[in-house]
C-alpha atoms as a PDB file:
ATOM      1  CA  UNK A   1       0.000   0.000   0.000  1.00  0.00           C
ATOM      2  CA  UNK A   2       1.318   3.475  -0.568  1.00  0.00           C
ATOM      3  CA  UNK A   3       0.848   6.291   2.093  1.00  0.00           C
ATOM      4  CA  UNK A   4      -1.248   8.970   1.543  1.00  0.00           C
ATOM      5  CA  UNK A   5       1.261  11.845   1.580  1.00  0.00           C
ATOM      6  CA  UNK A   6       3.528   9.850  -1.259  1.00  0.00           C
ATOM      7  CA  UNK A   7       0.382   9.869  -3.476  1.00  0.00           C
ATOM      8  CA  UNK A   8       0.121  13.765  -2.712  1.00  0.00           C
ATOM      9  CA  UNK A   9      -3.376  13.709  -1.810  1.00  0.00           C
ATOM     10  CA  UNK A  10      -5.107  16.714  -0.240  1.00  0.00           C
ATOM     11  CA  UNK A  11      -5.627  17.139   3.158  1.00  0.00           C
ATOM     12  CA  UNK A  12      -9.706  16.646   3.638  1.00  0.00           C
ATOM     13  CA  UNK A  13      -9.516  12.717   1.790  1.00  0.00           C
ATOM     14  CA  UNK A  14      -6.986  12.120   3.839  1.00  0.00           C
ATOM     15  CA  UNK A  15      -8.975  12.652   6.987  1.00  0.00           C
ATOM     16  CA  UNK A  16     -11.920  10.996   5.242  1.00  0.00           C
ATOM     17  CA  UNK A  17      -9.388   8.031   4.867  1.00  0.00           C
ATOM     18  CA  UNK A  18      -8.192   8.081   8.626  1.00  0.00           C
ATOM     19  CA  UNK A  19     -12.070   8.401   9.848  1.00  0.00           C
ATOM     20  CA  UNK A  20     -13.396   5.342   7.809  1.00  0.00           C
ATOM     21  CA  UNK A  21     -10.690   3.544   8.884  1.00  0.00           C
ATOM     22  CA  UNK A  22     -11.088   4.248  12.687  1.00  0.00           C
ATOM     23  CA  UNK A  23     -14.684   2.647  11.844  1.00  0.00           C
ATOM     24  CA  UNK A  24     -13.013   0.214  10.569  1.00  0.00           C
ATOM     25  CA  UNK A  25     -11.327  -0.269  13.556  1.00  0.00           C
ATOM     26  CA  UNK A  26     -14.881   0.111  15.715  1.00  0.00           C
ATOM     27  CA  UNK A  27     -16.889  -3.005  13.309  1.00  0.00           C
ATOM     28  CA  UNK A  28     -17.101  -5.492  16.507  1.00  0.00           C
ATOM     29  CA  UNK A  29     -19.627  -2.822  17.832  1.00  0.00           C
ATOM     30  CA  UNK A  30     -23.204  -3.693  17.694  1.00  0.00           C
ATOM     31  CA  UNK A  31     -23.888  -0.722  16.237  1.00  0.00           C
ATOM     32  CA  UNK A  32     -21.722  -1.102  13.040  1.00  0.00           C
ATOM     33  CA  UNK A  33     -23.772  -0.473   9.869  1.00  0.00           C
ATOM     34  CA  UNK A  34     -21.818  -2.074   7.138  1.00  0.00           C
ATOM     35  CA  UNK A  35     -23.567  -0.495   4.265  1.00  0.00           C
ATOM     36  CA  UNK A  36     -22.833   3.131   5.607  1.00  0.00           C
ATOM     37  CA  UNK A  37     -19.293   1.926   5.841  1.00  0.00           C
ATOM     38  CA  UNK A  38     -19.162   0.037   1.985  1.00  0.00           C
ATOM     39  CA  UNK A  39     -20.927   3.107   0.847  1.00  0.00           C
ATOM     40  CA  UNK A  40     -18.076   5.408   2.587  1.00  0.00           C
ATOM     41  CA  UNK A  41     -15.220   3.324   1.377  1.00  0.00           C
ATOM     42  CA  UNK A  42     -16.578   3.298  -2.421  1.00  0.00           C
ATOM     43  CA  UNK A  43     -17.219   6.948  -1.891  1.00  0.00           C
ATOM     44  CA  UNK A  44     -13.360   7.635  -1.071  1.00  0.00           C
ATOM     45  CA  UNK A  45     -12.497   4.807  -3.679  1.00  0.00           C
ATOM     46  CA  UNK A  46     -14.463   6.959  -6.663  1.00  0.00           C
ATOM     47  CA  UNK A  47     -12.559  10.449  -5.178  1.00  0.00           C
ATOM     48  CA  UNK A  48      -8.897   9.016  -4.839  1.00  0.00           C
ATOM     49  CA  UNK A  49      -9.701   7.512  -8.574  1.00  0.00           C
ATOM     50  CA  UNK A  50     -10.572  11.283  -9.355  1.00  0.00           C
ATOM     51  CA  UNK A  51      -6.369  12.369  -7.761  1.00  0.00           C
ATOM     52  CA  UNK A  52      -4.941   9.101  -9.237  1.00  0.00           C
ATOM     53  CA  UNK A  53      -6.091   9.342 -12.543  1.00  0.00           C
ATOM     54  CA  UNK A  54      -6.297   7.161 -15.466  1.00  0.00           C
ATOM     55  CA  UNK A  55      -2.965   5.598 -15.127  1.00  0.00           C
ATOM     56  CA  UNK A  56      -3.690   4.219 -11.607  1.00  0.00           C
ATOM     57  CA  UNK A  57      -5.539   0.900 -10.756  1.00  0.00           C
ATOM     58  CA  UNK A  58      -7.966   1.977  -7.972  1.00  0.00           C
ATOM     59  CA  UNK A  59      -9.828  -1.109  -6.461  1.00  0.00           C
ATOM     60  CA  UNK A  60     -12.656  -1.159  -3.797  1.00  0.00           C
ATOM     61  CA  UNK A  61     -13.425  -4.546  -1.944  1.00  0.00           C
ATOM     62  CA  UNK A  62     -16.713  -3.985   0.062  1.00  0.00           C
ATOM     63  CA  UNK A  63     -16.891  -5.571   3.597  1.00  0.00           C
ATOM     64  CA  UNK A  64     -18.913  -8.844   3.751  1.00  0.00           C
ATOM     65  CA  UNK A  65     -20.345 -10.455   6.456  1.00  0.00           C
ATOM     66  CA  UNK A  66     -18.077 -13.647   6.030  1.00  0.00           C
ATOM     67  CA  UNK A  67     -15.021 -11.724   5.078  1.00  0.00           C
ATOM     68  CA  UNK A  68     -14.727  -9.480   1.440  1.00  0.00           C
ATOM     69  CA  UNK A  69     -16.916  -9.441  -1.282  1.00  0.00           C
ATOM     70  CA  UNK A  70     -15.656  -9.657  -5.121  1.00  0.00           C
ATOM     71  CA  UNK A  71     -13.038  -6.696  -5.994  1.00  0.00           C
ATOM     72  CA  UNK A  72     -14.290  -3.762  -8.028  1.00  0.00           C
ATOM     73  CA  UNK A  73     -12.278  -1.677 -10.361  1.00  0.00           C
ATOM     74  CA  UNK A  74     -12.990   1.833 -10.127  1.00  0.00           C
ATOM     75  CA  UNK A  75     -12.985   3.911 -13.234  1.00  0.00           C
ATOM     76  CA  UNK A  76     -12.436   7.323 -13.905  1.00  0.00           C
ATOM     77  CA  UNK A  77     -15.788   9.393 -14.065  1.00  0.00           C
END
């Protein structure tokens, strides 16, 4: 994985990045509502595809409740 600050991403998606992944963090909570958090993820998936560009592979895997569900390749918009 590369770090954020290698990829030159602004500030605000990295702090998107660092909260979805302290939710991450928080799933064994009752109150964990995996399709807010695939939704999230995606979301930051589609706007680092938007810094990264064309000549980037972006790929979301979604959460699952028995582990990840099928990779998707994010395309440019």
């Amino acid at each position: 994985m590369v770090r954020a600050k290698a990829l030159g991403l602004p500030e605000n998606l990295i702090l998107r990045f660092a909260t979805w992944i302290e939710r991450f963090w928080g799933r064994l909570k009752d109150d964990f509502d995996l399709a807010s958090f695939n939704a999230e993820g995606r979301a930051l998936a589609v706007a680092l595809k938007a810094v990264v560009g064309t000549g980037t592979e972006v790929v979301f895997e979604a959460e699952a409740e028995n582990g990840l569900a099928p990779p998707e390749i994010i395309h440019a918009a």
